[in-house]
N, C-alpha and C. Protein backbone atom coordinates (compact mmCIF):
# COMPACT_ATOMS: atom_id res chain seq x y z
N UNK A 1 -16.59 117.88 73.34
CA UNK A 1 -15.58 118.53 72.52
C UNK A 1 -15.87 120.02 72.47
N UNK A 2 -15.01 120.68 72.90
CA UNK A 2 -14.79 122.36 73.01
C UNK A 2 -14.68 122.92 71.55
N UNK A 3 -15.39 123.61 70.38
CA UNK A 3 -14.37 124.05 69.51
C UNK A 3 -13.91 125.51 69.45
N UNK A 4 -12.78 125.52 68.92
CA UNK A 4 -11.88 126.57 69.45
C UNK A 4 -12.88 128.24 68.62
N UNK A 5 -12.94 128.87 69.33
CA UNK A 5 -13.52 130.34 69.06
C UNK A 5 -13.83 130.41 67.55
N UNK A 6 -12.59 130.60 66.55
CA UNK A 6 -12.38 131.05 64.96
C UNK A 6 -13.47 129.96 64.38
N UNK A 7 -13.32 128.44 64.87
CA UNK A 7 -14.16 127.43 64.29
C UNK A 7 -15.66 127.60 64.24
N UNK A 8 -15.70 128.01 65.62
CA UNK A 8 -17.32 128.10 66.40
C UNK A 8 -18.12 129.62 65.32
N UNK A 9 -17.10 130.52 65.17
CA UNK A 9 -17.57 132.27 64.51
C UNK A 9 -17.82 131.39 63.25
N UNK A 10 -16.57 130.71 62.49
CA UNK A 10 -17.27 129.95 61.12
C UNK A 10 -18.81 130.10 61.15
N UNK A 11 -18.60 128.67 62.08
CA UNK A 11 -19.90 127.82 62.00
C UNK A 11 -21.19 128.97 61.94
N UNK A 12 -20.93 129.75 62.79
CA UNK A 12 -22.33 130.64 63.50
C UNK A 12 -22.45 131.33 62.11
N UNK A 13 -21.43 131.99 61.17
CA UNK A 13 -21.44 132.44 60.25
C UNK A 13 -22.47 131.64 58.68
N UNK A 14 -21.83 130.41 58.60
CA UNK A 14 -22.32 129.28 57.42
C UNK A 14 -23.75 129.05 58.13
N UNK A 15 -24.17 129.00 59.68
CA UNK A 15 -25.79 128.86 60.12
C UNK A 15 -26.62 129.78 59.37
N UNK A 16 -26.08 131.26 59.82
CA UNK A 16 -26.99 132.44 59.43
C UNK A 16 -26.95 132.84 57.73
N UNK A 17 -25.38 132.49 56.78
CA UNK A 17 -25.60 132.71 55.76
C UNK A 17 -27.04 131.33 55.22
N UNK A 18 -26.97 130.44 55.42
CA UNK A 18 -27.66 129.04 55.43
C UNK A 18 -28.79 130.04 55.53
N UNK A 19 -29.31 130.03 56.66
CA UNK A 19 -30.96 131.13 57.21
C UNK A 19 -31.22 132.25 55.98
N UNK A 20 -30.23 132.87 55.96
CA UNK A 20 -30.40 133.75 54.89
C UNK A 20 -30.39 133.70 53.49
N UNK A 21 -29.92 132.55 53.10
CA UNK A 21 -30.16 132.28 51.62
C UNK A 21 -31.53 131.09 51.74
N UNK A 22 -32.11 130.18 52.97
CA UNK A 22 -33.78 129.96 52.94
C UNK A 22 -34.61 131.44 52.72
N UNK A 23 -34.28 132.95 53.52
CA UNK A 23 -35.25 133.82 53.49
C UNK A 23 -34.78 134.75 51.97
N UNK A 24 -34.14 133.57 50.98
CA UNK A 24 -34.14 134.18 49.64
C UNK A 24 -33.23 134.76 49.10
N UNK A 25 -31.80 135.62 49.96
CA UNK A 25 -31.00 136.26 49.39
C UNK A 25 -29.93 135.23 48.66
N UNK A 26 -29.63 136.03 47.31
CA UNK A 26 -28.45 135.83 46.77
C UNK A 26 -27.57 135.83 47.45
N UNK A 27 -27.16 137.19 47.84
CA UNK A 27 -25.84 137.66 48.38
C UNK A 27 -25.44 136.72 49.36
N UNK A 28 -26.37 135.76 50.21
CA UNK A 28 -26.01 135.07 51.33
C UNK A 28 -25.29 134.24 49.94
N UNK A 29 -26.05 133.28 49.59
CA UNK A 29 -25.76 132.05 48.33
C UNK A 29 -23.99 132.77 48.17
N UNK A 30 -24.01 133.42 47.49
CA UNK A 30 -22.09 133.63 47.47
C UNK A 30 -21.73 134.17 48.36
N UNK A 31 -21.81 134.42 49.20
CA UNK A 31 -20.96 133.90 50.33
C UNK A 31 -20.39 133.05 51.00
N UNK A 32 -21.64 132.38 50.44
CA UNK A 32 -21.47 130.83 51.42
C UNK A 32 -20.39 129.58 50.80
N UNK A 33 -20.81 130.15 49.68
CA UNK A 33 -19.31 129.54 48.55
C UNK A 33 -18.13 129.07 49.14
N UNK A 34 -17.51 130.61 49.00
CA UNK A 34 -16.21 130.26 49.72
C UNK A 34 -15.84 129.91 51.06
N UNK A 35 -16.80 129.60 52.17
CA UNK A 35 -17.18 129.37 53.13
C UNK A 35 -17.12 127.77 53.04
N UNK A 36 -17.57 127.37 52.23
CA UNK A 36 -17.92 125.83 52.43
C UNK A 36 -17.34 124.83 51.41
N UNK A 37 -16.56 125.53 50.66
CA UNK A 37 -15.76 125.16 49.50
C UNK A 37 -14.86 124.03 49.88
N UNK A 38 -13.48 124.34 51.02
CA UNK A 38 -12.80 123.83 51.46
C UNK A 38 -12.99 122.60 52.24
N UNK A 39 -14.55 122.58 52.68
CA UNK A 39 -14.88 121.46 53.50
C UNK A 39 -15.19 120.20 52.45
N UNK A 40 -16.13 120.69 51.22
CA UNK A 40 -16.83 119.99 50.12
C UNK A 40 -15.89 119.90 49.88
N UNK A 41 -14.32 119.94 49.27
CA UNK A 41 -13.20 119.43 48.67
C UNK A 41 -12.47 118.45 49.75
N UNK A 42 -12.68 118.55 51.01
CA UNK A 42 -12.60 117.52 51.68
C UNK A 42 -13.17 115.96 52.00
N UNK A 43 -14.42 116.60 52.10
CA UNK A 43 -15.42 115.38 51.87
C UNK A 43 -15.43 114.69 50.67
N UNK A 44 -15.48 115.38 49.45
CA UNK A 44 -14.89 114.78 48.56
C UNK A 44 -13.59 113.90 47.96
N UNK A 45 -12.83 114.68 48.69
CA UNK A 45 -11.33 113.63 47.98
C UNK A 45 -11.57 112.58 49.60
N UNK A 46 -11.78 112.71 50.56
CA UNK A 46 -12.43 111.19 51.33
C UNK A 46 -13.35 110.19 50.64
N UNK A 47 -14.25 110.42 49.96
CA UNK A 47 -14.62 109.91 48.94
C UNK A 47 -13.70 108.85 48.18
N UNK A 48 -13.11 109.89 47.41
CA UNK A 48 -12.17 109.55 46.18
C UNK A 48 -11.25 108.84 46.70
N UNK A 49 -10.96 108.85 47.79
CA UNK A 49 -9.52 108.22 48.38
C UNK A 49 -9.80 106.49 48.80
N UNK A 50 -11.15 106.46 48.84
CA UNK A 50 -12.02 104.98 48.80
C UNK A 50 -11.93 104.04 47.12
N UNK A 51 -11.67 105.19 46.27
CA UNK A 51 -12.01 104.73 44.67
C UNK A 51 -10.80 104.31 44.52
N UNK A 52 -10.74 103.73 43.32
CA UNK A 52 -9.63 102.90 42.47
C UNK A 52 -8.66 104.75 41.64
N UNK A 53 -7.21 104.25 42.08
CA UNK A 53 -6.70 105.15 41.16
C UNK A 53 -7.14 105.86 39.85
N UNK A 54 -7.50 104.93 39.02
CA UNK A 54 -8.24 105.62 37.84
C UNK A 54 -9.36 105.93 37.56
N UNK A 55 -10.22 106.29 38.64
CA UNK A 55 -11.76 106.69 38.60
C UNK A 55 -11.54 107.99 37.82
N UNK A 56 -13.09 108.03 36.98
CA UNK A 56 -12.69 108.85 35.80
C UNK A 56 -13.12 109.96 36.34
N UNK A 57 -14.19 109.90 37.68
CA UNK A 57 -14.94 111.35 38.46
C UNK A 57 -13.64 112.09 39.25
N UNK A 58 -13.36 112.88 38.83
CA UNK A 58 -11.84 113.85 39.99
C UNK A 58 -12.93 114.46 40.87
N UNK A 59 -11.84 114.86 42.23
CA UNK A 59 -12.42 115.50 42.81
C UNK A 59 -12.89 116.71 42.82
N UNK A 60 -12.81 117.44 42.40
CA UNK A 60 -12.96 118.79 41.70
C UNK A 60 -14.56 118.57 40.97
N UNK A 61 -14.77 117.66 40.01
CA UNK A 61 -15.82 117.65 39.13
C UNK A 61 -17.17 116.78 40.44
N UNK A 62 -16.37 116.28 41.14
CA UNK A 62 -17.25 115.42 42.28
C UNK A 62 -18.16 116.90 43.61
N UNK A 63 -16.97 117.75 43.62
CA UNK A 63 -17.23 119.31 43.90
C UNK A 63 -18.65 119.90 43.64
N UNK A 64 -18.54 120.19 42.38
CA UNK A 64 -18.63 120.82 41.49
C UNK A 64 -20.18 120.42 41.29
N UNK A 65 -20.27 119.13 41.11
CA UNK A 65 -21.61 118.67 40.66
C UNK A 65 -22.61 118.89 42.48
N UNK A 66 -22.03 118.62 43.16
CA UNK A 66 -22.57 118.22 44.58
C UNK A 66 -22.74 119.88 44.76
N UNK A 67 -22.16 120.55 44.51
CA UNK A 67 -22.54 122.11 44.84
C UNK A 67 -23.81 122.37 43.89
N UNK A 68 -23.82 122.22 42.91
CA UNK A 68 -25.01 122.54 41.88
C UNK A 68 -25.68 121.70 42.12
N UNK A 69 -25.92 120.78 42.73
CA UNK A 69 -27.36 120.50 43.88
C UNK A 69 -27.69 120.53 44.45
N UNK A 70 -26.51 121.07 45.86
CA UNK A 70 -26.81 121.85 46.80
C UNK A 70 -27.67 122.68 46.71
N UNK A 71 -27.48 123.90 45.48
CA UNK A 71 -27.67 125.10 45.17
C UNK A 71 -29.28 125.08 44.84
N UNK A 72 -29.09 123.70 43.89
CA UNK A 72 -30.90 123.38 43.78
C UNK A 72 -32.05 122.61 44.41
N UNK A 73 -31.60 122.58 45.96
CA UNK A 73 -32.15 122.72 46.97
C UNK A 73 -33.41 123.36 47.60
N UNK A 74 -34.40 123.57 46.66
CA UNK A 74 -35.08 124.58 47.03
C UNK A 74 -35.99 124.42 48.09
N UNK A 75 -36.35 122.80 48.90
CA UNK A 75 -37.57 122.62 49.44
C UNK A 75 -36.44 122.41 50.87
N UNK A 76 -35.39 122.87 51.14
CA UNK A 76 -34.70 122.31 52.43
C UNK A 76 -34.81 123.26 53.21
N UNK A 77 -34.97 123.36 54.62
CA UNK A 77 -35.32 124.65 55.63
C UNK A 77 -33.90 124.30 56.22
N UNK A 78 -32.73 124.94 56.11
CA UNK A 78 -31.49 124.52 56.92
C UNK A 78 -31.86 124.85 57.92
N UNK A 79 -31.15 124.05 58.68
CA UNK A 79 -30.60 123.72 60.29
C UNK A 79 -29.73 124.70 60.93
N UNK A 80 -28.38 124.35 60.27
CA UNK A 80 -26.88 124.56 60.06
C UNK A 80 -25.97 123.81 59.46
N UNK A 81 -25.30 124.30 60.07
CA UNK A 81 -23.98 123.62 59.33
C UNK A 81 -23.38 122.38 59.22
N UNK A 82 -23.88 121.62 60.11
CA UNK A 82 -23.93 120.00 60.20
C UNK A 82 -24.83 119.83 59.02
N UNK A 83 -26.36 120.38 59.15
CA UNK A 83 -27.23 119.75 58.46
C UNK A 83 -26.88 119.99 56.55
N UNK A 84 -26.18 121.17 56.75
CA UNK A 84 -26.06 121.31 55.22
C UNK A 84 -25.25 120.47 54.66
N UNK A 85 -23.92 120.12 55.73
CA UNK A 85 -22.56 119.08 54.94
C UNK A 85 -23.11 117.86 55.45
N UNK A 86 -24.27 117.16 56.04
CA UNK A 86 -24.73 116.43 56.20
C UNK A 86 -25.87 115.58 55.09
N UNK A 87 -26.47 116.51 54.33
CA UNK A 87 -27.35 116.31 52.76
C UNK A 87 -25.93 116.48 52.04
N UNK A 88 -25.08 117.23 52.09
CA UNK A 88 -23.93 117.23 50.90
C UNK A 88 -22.95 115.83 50.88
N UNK A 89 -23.03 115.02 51.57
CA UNK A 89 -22.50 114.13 52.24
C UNK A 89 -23.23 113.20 51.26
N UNK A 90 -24.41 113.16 51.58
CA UNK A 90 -25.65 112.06 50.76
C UNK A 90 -25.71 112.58 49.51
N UNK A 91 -25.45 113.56 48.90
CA UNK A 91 -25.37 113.94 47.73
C UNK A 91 -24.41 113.45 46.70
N UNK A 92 -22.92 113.51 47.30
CA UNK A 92 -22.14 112.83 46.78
C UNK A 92 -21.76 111.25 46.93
N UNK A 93 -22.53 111.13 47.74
CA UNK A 93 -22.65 109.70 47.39
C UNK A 93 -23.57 109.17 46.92
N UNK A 94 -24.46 109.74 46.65
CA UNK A 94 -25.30 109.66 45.13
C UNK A 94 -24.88 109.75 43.95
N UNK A 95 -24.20 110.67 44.12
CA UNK A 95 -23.20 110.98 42.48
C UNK A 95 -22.33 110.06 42.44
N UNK A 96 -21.70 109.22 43.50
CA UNK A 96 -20.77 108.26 42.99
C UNK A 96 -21.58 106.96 42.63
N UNK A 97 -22.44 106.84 43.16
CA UNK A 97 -22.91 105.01 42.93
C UNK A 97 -23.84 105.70 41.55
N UNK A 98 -24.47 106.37 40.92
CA UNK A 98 -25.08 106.44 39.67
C UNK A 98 -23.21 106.80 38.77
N UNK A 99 -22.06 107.16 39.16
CA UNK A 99 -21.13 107.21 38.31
C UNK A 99 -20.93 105.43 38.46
N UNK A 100 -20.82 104.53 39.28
CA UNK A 100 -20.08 103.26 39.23
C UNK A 100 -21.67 102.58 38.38
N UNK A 101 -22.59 102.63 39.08
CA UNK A 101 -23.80 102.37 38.22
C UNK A 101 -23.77 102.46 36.67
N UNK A 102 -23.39 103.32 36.46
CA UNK A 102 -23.04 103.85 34.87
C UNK A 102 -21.81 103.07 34.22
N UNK A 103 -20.86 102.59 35.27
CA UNK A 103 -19.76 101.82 35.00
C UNK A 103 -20.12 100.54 34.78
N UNK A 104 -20.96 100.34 35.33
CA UNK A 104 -21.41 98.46 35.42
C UNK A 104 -22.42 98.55 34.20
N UNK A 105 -23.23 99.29 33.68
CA UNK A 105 -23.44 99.14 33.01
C UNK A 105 -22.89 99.16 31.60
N UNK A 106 -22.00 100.08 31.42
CA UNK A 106 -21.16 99.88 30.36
C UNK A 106 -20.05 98.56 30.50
N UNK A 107 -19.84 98.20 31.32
CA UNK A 107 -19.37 96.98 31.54
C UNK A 107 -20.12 95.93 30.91
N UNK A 108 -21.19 96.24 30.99
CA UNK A 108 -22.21 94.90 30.38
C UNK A 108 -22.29 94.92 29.14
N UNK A 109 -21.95 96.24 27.95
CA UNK A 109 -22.09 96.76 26.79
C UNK A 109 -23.38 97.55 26.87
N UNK A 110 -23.60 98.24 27.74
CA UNK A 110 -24.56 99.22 27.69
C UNK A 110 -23.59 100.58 27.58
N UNK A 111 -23.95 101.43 26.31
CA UNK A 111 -23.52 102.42 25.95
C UNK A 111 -21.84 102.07 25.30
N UNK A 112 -22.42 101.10 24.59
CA UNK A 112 -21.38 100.65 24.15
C UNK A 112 -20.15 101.72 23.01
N UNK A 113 -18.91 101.99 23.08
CA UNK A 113 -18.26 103.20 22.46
C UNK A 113 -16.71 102.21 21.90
N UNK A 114 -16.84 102.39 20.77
CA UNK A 114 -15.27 102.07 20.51
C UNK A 114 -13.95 103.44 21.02
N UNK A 115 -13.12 102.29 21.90
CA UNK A 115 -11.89 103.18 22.26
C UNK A 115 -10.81 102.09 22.25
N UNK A 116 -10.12 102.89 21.64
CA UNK A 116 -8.58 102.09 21.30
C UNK A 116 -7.54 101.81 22.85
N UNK A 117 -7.06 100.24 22.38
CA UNK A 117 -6.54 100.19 24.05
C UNK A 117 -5.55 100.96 24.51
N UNK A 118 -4.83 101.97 23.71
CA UNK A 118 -4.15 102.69 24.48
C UNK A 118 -4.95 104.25 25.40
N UNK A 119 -5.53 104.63 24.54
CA UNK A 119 -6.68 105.49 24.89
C UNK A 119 -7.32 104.99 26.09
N UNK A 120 -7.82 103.92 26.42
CA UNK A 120 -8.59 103.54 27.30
C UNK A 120 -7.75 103.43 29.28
N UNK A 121 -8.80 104.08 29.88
CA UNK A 121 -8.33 104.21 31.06
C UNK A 121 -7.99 102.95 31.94
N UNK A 122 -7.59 102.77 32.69
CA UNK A 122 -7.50 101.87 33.85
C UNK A 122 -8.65 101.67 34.85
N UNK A 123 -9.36 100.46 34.38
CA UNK A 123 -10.42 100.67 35.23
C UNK A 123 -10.75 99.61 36.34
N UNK A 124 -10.60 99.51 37.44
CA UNK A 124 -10.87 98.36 38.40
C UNK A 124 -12.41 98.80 38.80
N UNK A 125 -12.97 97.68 38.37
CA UNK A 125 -14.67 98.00 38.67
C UNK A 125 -14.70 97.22 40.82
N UNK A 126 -13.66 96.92 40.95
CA UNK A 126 -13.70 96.45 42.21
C UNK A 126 -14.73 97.04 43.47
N UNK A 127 -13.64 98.86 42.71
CA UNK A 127 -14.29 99.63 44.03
C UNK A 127 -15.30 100.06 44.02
N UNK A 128 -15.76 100.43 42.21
CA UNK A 128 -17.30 100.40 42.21
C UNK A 128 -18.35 99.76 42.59
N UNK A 129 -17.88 98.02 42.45
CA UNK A 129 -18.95 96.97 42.90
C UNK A 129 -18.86 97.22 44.53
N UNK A 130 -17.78 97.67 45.47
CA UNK A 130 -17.85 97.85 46.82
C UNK A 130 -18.63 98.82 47.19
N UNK A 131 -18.64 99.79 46.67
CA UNK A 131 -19.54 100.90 46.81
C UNK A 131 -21.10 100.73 46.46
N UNK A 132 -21.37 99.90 45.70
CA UNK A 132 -22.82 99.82 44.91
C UNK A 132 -23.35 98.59 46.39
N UNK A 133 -22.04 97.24 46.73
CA UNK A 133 -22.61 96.75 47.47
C UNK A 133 -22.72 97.10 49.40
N UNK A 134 -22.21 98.46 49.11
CA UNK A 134 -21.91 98.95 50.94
C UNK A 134 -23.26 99.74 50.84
N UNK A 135 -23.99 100.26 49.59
CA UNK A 135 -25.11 100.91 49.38
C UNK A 135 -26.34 100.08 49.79
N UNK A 136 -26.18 99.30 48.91
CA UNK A 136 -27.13 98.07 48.89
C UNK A 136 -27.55 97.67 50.32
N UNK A 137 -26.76 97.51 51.29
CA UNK A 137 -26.59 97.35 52.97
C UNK A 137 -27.09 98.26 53.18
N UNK A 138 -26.45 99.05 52.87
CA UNK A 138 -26.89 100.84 53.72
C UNK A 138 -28.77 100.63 53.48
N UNK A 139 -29.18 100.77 52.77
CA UNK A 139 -30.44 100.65 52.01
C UNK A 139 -31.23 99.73 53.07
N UNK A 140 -30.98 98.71 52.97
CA UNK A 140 -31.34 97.59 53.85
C UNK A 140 -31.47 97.58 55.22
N UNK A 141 -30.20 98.40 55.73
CA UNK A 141 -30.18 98.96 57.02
C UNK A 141 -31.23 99.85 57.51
N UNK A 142 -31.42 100.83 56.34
CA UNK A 142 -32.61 101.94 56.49
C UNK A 142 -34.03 101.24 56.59
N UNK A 143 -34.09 100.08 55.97
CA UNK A 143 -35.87 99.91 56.36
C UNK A 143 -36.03 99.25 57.55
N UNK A 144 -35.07 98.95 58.46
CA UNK A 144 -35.16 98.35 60.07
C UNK A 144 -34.89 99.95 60.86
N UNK A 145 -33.53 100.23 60.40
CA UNK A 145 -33.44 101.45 61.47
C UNK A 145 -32.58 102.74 60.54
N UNK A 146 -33.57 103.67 60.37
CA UNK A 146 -32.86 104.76 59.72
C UNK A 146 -31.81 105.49 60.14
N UNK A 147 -31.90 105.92 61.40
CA UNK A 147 -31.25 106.08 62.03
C UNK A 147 -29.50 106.31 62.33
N UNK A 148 -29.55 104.60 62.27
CA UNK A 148 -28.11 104.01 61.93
C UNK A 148 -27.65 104.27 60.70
N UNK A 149 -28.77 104.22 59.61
CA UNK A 149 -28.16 104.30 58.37
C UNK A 149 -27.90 105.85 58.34
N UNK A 150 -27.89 106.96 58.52
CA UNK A 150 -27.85 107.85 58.78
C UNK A 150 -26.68 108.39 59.26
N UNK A 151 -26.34 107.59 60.35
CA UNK A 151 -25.19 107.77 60.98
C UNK A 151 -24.08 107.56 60.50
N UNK A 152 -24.14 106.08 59.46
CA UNK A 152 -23.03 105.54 58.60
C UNK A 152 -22.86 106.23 57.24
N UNK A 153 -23.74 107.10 57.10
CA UNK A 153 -23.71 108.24 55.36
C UNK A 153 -22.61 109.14 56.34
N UNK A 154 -23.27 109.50 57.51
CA UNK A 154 -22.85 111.11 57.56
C UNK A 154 -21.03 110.76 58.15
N UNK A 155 -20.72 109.58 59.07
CA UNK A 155 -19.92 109.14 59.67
C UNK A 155 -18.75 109.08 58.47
N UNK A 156 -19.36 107.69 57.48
CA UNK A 156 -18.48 107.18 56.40
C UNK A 156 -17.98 107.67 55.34
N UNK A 157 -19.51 108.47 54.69
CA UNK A 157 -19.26 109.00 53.29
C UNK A 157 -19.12 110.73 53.76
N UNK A 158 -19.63 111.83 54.65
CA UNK A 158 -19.63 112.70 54.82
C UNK A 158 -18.09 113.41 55.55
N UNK A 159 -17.53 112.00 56.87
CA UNK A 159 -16.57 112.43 57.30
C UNK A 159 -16.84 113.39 58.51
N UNK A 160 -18.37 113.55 58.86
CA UNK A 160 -18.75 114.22 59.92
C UNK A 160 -18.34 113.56 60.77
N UNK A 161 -17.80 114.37 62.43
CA UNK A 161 -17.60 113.79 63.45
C UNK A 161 -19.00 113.49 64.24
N UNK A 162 -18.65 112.90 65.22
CA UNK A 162 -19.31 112.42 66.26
C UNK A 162 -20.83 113.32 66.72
N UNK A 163 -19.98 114.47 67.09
CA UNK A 163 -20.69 115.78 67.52
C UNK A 163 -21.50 115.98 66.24
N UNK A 164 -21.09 116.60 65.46
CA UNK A 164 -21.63 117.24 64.01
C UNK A 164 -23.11 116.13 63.95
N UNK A 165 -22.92 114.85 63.82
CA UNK A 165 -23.67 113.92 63.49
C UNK A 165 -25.19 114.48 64.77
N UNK A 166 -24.72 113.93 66.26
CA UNK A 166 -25.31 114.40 67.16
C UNK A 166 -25.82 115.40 67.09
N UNK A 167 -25.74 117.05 66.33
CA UNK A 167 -26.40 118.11 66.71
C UNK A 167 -27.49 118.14 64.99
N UNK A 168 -26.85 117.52 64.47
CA UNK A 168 -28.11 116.93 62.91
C UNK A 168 -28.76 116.29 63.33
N UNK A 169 -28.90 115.21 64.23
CA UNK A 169 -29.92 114.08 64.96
C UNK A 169 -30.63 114.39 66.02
N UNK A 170 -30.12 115.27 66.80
CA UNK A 170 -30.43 115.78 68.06
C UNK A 170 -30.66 115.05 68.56
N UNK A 171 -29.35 114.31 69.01
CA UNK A 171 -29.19 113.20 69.83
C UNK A 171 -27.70 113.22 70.48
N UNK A 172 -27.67 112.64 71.69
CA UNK A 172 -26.49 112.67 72.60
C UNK A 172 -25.27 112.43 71.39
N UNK A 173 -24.00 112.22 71.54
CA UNK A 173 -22.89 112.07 71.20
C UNK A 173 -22.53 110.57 71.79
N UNK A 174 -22.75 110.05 72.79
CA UNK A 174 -22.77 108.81 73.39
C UNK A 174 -23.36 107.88 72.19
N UNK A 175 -24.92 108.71 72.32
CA UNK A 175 -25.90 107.69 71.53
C UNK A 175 -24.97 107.49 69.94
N UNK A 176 -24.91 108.74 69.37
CA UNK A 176 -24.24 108.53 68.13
C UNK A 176 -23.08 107.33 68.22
N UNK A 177 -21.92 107.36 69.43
CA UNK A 177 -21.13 106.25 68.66
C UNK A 177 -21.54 105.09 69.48
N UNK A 178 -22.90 104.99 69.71
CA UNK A 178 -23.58 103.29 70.25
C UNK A 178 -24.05 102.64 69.05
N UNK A 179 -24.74 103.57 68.31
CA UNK A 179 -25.47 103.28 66.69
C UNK A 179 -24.76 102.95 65.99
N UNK A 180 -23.29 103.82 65.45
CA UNK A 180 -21.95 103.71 64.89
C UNK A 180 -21.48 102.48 65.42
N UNK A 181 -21.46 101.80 66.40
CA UNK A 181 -20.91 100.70 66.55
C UNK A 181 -21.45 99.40 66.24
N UNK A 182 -22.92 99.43 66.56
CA UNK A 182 -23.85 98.51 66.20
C UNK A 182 -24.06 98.43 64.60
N UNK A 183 -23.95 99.43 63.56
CA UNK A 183 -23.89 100.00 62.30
C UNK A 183 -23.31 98.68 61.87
N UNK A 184 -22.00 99.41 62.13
CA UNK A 184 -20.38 98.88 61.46
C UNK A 184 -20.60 97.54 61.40
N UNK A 185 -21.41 96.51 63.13
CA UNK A 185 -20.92 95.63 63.34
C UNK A 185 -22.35 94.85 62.10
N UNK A 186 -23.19 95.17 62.18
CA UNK A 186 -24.66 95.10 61.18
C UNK A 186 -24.06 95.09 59.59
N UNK A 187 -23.03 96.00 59.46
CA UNK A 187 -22.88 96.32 57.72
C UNK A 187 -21.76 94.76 57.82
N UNK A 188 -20.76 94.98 58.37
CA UNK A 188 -19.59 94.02 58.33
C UNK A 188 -20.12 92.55 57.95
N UNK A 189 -21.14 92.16 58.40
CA UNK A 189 -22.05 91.09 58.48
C UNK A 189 -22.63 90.67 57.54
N UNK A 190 -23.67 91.73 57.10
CA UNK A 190 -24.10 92.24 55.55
C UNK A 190 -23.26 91.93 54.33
N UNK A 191 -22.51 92.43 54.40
CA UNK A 191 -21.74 92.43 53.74
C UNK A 191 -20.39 91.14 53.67
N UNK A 192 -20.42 89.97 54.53
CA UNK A 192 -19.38 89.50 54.74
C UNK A 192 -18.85 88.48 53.23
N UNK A 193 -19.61 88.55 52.59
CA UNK A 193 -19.29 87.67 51.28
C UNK A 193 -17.87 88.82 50.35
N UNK A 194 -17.97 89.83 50.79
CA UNK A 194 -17.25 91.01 50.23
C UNK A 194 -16.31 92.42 51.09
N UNK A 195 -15.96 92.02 52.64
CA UNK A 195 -15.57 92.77 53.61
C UNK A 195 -14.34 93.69 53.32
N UNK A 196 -14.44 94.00 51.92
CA UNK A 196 -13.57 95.34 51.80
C UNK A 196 -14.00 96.63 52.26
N UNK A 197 -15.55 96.77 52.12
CA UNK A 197 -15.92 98.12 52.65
C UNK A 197 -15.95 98.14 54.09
N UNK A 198 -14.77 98.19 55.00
CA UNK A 198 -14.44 98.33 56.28
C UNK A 198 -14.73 100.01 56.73
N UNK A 199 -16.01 100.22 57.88
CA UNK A 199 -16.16 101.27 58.70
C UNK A 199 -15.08 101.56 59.25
């Protein structure tokens, strides 16, 4: 895959601001903001677009939180630009299974709150339990072959392509969708008591 000139200047741009906010500067850090804003609101509402209509996390606040851990990042030596929306990727999907986590538990009467039924949201714990159990796999996957599991964060939950994945792994593009296939066919399996979370 060729990418077109404007894409490629991005990228080279978000590498070196990346380099330059490891050798300490602020000024890189906002820059890089608005630089990477539009992608993190992407990856995010892909996310969200997996959840039940009334998930109470918007995408915006799903943003929002995943940037302010980005930000507190302090032990990561970036790569580039794969590698950064590649941890941001795993980030927010951290933030969603401790938000559905938090759901199941109040489900159980943990943190128990009186709210009146009109007040109260619409909640299908469906997609939460899909998510907690596509994790659960994922997890499982990682202590045979990390690898794969790797591939299925950055693939599934990140929305990275093929390539992107490949130059974070430093590994062919071939290899990436051999793993991706073997993944899918490994999770589907895993998971077959519950085959809504479709790769």
């Amino acid at each position: 895959m060729v990418l077109n000139p404007d894409r490629s200047l991005v990228t080279e741009q978000i590498t070196q601001l990346l380099i330059d906010w490891n050798a300490g500067s602020a000024e890189a850090l906002d820059k890089l903001l608005p630089m990477v804003e539009a992608e993190l609101r992407r990856m995010a509402s892909n996310y969200m677009r997996r959840e039940h209509p009334g998930h109470t996390l918007q995408t915006t606040a799903l943003v929002n939180e995943a940037y302010l851990k980005l930000v507190d990042q302090r032990e990561v030596r970036w790569q580039n630009r794969a590698h950064f929306f590649a941890l941001a990727s795993k980030i927010m999907r951290r933030i969603l299974l401790d938000h559905a986590r938090a759901q199941r538990r109040a489900k159980r009467g943990g943190n128990v709150v009186h709210v009146d039924l009109e007040d109260a949201p619409v909640i299908s714990p469906q997609k939460s339990e899909e998510l907690i159990a596509l994790d659960e796999a994922l997890q499982r996957l990682a202590k045979f072959d990390q690898k794969k599991s790797r591939i299925v964060e950055m693939r599934f939950f990140g929305g990275l392509t093929v390539d992107e994945v490949a130059e974070v792994l430093g590994i062919a593009p071939v290899t990436v969708m051999l793993h991706w296939r073997l993944a899918k066919a490994w999770l589907q399996r895993e998971i077959c008591h519950n085959p809504e979370p479709t790769l």
